[in-house]
N, C-alpha and C. Protein backbone atom coordinates (compact mmCIF):
# COMPACT_ATOMS: atom_id res chain seq x y z
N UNK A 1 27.60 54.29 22.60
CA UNK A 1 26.77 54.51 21.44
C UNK A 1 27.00 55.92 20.91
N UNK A 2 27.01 56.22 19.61
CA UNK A 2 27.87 57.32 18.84
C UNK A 2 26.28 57.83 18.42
N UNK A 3 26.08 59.11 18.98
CA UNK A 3 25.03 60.17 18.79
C UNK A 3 24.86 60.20 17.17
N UNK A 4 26.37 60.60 17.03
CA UNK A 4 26.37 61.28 15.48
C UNK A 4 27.35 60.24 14.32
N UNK A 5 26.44 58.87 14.18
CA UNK A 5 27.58 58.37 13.05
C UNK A 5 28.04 58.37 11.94
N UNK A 6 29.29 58.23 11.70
CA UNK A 6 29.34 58.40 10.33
C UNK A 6 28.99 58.37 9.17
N UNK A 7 28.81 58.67 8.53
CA UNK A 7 27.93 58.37 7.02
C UNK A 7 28.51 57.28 6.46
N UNK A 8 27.62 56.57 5.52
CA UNK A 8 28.05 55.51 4.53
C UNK A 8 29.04 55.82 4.07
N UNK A 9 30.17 56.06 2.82
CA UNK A 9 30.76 55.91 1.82
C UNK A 9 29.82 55.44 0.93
N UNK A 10 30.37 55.46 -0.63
CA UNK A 10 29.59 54.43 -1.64
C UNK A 10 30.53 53.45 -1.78
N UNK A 11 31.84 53.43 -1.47
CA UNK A 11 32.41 51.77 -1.33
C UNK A 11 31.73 50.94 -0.16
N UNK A 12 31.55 51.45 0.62
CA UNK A 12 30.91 50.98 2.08
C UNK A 12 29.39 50.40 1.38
N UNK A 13 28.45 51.16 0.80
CA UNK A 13 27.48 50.80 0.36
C UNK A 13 27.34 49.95 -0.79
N UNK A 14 28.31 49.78 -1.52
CA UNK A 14 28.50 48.80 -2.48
C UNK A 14 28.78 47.55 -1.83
N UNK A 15 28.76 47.30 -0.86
CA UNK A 15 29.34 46.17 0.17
C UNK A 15 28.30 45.45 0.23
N UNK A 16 26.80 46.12 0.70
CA UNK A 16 25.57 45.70 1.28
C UNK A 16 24.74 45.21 0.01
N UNK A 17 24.85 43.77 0.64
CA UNK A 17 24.07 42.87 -0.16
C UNK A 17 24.94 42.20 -0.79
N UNK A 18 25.99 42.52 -1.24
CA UNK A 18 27.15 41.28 -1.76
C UNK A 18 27.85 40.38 -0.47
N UNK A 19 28.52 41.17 0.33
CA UNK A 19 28.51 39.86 1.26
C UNK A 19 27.64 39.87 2.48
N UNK A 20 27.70 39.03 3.18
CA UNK A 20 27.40 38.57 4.61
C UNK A 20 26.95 39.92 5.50
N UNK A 21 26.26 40.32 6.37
CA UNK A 21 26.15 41.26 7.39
C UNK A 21 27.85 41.53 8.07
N UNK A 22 27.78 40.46 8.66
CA UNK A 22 28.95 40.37 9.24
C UNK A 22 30.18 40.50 8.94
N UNK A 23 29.88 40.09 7.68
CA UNK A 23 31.88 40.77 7.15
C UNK A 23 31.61 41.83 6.27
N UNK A 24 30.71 42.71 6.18
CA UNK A 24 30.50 43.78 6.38
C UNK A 24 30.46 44.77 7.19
N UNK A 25 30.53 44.26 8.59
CA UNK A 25 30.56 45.32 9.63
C UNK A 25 32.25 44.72 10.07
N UNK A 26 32.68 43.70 10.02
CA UNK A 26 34.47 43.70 9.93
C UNK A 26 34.92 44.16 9.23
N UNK A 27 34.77 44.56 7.73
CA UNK A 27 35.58 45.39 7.12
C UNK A 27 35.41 46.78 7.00
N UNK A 28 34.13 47.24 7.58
CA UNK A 28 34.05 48.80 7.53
C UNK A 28 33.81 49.15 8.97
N UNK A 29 34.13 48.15 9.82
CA UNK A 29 34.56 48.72 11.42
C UNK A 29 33.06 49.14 12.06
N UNK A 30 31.87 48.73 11.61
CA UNK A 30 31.06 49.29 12.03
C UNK A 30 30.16 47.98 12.85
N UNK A 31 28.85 48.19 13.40
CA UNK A 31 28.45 47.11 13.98
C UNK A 31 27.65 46.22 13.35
N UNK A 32 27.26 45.18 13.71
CA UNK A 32 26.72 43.96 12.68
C UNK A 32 24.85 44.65 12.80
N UNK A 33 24.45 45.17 14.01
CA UNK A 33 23.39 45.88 13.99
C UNK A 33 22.87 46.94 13.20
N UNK A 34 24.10 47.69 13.16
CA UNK A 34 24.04 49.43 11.88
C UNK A 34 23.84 48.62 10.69
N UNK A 35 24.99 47.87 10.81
CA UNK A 35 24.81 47.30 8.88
C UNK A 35 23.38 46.26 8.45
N UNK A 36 23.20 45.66 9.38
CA UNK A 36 21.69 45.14 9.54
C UNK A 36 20.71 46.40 8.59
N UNK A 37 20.90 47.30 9.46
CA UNK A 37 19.62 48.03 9.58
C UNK A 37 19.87 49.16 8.43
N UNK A 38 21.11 49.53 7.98
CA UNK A 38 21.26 50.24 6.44
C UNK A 38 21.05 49.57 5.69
N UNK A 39 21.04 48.16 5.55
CA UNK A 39 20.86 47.23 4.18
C UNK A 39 19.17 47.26 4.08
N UNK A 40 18.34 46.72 5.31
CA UNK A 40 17.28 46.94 5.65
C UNK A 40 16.43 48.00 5.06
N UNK A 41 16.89 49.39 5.57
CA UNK A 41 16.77 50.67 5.27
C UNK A 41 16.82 50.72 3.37
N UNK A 42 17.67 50.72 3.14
CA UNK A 42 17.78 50.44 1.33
C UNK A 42 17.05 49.55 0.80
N UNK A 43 16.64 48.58 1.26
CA UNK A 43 15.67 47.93 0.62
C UNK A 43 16.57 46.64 -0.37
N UNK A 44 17.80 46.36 0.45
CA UNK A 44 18.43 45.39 -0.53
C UNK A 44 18.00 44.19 0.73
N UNK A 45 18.07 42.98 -0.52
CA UNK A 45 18.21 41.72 -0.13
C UNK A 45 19.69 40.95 0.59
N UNK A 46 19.41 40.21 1.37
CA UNK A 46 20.71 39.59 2.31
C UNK A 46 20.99 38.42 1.69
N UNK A 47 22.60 38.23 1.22
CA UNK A 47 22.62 37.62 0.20
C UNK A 47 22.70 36.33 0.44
N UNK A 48 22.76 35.29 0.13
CA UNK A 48 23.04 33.89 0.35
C UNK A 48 21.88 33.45 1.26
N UNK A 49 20.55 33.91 1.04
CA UNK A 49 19.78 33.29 2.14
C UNK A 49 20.12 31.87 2.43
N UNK A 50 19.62 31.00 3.41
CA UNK A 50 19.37 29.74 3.98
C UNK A 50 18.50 28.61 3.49
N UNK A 51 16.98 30.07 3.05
CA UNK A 51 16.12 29.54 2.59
C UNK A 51 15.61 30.67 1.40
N UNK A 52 15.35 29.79 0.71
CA UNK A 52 14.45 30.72 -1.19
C UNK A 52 13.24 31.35 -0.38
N UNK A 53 12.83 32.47 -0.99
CA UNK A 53 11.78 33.31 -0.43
C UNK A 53 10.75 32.78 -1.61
N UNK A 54 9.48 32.51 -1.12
CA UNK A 54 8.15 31.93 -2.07
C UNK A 54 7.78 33.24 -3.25
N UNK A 55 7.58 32.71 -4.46
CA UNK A 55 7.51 33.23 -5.22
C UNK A 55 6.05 33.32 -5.00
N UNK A 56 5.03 34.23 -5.96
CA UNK A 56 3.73 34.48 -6.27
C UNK A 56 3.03 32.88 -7.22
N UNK A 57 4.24 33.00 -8.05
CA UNK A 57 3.60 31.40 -8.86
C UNK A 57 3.52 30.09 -8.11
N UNK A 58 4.54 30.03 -7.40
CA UNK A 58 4.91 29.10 -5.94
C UNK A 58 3.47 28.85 -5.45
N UNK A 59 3.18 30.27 -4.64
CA UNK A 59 1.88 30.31 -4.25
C UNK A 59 0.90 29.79 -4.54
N UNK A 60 0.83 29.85 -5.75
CA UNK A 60 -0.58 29.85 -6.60
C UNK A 60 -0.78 28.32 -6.71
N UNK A 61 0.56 27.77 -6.69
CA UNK A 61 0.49 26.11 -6.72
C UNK A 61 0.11 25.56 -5.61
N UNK A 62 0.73 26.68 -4.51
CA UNK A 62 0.60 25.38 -3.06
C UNK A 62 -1.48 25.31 -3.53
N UNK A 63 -1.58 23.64 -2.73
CA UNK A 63 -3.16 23.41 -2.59
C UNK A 63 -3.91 22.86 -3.63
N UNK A 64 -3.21 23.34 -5.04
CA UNK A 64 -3.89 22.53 -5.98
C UNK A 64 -3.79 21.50 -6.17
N UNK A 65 -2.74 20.79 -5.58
CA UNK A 65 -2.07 18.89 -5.92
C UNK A 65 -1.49 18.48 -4.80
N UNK A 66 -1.43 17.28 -4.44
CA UNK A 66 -1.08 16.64 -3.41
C UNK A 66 0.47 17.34 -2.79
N UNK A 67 0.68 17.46 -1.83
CA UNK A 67 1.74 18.39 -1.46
C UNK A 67 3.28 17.91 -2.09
N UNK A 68 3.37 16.25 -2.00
CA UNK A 68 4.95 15.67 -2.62
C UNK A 68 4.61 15.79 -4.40
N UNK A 69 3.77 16.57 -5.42
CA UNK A 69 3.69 16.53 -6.43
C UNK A 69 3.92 18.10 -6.37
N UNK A 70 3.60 18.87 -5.62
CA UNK A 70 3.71 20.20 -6.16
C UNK A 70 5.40 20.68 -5.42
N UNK A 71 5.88 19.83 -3.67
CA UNK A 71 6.79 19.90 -4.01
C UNK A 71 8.01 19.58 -5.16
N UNK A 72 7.72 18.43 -5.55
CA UNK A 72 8.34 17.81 -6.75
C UNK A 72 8.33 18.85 -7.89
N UNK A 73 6.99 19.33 -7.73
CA UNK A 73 7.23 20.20 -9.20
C UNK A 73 8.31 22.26 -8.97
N UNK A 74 8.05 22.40 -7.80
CA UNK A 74 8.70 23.81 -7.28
C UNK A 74 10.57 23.13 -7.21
N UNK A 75 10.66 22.39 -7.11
CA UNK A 75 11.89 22.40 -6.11
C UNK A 75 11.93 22.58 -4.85
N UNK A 76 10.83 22.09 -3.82
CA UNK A 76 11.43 22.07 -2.84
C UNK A 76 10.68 21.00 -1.86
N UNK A 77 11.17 20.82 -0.67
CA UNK A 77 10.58 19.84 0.41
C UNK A 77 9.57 19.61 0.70
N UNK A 78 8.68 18.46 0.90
CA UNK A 78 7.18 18.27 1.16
C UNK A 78 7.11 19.21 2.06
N UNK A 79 7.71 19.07 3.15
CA UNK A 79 7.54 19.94 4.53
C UNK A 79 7.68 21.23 4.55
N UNK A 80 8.27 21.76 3.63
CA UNK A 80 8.20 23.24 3.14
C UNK A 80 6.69 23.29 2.34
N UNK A 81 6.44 22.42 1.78
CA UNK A 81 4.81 23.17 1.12
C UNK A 81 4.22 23.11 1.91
N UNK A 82 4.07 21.43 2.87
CA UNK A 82 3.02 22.15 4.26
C UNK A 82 3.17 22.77 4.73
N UNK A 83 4.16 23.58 5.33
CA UNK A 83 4.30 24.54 5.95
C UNK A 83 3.45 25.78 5.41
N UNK A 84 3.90 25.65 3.95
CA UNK A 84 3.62 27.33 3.00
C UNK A 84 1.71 27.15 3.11
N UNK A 85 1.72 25.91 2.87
CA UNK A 85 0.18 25.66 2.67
C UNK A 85 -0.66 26.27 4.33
N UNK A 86 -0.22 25.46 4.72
CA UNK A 86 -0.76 25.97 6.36
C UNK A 86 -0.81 27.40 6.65
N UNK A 87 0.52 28.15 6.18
CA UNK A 87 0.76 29.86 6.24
C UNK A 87 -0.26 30.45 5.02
N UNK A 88 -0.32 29.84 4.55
CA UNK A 88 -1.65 30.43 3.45
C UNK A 88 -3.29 30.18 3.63
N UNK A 89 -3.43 29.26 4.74
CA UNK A 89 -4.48 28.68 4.89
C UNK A 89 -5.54 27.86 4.22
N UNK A 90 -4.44 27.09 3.47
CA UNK A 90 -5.35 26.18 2.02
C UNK A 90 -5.57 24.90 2.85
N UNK A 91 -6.60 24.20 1.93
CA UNK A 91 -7.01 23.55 2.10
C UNK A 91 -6.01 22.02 1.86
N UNK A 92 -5.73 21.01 2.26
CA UNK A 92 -5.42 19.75 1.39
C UNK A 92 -5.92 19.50 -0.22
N UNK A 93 -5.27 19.31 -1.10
CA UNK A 93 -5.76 18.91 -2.11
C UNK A 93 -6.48 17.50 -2.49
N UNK A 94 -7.49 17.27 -2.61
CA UNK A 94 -7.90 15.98 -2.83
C UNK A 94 -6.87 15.12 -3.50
N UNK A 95 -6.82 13.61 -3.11
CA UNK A 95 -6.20 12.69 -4.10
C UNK A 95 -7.18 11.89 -4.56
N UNK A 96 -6.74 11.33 -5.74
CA UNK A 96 -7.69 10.53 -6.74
C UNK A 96 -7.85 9.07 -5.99
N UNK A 97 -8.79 8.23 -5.54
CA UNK A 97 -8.40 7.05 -5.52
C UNK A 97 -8.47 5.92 -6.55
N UNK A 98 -7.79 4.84 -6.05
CA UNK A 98 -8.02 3.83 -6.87
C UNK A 98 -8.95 3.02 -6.61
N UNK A 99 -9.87 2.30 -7.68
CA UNK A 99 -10.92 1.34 -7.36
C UNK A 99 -10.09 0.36 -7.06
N UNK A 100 -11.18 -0.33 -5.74
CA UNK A 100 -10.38 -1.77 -5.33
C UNK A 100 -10.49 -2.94 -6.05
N UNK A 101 -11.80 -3.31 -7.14
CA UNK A 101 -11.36 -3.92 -7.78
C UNK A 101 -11.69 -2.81 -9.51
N UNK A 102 -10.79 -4.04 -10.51
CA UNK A 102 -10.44 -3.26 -11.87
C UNK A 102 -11.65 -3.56 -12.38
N UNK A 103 -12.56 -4.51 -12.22
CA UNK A 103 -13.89 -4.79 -12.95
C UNK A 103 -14.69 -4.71 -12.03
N UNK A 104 -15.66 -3.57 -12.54
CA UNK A 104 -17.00 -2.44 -12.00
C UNK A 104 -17.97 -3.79 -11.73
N UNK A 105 -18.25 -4.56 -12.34
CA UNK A 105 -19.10 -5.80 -11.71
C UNK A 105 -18.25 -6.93 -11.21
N UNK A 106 -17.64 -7.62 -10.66
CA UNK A 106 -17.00 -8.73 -10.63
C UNK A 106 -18.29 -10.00 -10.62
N UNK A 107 -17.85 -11.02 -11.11
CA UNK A 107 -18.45 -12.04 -11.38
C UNK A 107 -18.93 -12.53 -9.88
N UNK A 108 -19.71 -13.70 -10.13
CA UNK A 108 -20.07 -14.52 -8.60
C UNK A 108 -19.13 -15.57 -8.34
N UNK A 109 -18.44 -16.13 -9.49
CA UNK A 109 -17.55 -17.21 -9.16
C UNK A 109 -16.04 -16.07 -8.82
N UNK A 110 -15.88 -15.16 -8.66
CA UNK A 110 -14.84 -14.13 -7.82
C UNK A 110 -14.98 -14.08 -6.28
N UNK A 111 -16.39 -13.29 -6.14
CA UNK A 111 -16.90 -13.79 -4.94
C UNK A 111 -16.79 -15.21 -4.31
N UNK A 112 -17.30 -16.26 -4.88
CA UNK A 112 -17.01 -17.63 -4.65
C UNK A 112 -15.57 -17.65 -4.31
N UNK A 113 -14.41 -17.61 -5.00
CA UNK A 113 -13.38 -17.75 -4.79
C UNK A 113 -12.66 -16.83 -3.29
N UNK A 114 -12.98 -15.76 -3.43
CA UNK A 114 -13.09 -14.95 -2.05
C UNK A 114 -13.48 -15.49 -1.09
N UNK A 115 -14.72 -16.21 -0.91
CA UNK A 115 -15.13 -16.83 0.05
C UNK A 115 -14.37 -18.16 0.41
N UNK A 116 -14.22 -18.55 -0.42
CA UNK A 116 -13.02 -20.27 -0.43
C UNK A 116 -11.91 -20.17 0.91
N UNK A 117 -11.03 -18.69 0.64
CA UNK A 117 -9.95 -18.66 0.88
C UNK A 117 -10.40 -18.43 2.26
N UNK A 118 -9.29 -18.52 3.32
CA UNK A 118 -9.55 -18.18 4.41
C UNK A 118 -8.55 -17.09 4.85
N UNK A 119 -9.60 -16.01 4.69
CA UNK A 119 -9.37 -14.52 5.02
C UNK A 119 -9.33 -14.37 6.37
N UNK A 120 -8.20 -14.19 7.37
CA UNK A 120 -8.13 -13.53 8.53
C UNK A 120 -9.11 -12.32 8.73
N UNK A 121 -9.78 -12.04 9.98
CA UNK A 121 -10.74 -10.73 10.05
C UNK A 121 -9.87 -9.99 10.34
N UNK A 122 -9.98 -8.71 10.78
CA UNK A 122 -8.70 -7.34 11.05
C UNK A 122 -9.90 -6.96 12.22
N UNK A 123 -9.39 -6.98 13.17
CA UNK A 123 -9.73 -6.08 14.34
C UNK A 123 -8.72 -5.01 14.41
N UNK A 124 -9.69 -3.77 14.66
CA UNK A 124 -8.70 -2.57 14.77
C UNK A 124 -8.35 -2.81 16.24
N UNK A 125 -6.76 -2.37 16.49
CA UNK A 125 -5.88 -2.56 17.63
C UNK A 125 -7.00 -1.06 18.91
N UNK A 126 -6.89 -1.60 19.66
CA UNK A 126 -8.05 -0.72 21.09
C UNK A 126 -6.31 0.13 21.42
N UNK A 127 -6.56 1.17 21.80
CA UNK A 127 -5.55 2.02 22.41
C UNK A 127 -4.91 1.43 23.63
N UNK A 128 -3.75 1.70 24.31
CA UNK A 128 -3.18 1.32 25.25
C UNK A 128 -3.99 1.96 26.22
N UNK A 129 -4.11 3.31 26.20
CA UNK A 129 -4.91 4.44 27.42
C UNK A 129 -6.25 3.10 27.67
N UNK A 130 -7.06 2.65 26.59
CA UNK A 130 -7.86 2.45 27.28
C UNK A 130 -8.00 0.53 27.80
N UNK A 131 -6.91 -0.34 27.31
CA UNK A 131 -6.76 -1.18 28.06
C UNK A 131 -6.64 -0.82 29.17
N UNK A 132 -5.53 0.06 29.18
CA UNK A 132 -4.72 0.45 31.05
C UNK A 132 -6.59 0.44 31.63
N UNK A 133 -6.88 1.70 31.10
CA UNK A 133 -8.44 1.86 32.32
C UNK A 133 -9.19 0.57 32.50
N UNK A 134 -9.59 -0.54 31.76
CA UNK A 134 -10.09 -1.53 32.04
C UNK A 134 -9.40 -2.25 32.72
N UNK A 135 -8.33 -2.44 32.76
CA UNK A 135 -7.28 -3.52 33.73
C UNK A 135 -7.52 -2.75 35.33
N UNK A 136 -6.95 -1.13 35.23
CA UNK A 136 -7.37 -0.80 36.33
C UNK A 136 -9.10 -0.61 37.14
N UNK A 137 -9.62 -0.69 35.95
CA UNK A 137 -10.83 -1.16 37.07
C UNK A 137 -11.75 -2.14 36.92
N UNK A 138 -10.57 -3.69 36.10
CA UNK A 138 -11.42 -4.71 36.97
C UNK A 138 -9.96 -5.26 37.79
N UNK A 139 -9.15 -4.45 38.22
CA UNK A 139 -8.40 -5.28 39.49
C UNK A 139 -7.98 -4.05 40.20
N UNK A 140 -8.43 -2.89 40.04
CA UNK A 140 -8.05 -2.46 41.03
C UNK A 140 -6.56 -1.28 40.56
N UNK A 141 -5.65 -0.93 41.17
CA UNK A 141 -4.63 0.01 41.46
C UNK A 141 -3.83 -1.06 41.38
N UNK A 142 -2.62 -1.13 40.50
CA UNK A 142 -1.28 -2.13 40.18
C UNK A 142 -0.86 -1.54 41.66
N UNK A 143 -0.67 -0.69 42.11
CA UNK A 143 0.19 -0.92 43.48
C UNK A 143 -0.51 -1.32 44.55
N UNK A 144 -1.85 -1.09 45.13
CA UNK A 144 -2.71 -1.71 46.16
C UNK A 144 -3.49 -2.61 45.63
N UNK A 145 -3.30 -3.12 44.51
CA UNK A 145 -4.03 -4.48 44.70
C UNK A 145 -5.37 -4.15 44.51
N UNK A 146 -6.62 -5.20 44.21
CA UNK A 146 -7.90 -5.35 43.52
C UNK A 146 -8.80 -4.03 44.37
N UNK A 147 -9.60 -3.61 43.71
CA UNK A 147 -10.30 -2.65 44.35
C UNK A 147 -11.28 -2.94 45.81
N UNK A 148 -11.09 -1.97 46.52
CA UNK A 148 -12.12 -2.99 47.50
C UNK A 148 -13.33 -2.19 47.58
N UNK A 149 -14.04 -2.29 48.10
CA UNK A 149 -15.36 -1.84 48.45
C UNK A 149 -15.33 -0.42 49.40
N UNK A 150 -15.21 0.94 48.89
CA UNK A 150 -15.02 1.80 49.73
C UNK A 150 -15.83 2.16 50.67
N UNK A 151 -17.16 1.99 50.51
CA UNK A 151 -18.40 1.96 51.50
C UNK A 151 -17.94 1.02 52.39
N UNK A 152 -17.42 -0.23 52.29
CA UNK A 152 -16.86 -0.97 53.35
C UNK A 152 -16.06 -0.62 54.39
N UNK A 153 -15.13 0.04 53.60
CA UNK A 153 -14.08 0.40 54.60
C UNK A 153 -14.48 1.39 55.24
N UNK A 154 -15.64 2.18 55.06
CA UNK A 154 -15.85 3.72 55.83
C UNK A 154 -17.03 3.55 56.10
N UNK A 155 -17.71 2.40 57.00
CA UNK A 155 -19.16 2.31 57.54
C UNK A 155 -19.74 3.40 57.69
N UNK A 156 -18.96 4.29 58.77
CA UNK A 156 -19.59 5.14 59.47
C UNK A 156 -20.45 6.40 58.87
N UNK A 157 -19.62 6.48 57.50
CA UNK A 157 -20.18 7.42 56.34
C UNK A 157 -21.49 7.29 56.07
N UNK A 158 -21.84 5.61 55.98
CA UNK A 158 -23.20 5.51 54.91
C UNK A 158 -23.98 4.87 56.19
N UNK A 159 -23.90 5.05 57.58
CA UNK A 159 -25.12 4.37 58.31
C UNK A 159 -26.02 5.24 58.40
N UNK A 160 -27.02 4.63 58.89
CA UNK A 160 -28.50 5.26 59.07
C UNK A 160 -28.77 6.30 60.29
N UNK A 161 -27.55 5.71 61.31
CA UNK A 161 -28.14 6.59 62.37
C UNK A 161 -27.30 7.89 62.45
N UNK A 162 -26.67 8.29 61.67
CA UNK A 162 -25.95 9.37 60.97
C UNK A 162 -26.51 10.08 60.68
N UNK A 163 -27.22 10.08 59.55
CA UNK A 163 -28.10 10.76 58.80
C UNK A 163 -29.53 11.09 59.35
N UNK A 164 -29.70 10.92 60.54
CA UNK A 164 -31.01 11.05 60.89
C UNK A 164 -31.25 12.67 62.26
């Protein structure tokens, strides 16, 4: 490590920020760390980012509209506004719904007809976690078999002349 390094040039500094870190420190022999940290130091931008840096107007959008409408409207990925949204700490934007039916009164012969048809009920599906727990305790442990009576097997625990 060099105590005393060389100074920039202004061809050297005309470098930073037009290309890459890295072929910046290959063509002026210096390290990809120094040139890091002079571009840094100057206050220039690294060119070709990966990703667009959020603008202030950007901002101002995330939260007001459903996230695939305001991405749609920025240019960029749903998953980039949640993200921005979450880093900003906004809220979800409400969505509008739709009425289920188009007429605010429906008639009785609608109803009637509703009733005619034979509508399957919808049971919501029960979780796997909690079948498993009911299976395991009305039979017991899948590897030993139905539960048995543990007071059974350990008399000696619950007699009387034990405890006395």
């Amino acid at each position: 490590m060099k105590r005393n390094p060389r100074p920039w040039t202004k061809d050297e500094l005309a470098l930073l920020g037009k290309l890459p870190d890295a072929d910046v420190a290959d063509l002026t022999g210096r390290t990809f760390g120094r040139v890091w940290q002079q571009r840094r130091a100057l206050g220039i931008d690294q060119p070709e980012l990966r990703f667009r840096k959020w603008t202030r107007a950007e901002d101002k959008l995330v939260g007001t509209a459903p996230d695939a409408d305001t991405a749609h409207q920025i240019d960029r990925t749903e998953s980039a506004v949640k993200s921005r949204r979450a880093i900003l700490e906004r809220q979800h934007a409400s969505r509008e719904t739709k009425p289920i039916f188009s007429d605010p009164k429906p008639s009785r012969a609608a109803f009637a007809a509703l009733r005619s048809q034979s509508i399957p009920r919808y049971s919501a599906p029960r979780s796997t976690l909690s079948a498993q727990r009911r299976r395991v305790h009305a039979n017991g442990n899948a590897k030993h078999g139905p539960r048995a009576d543990w007071r059974i097997a350990i008399p000696h625990l619950f007699s009387d002349s034990k405890r006395q």
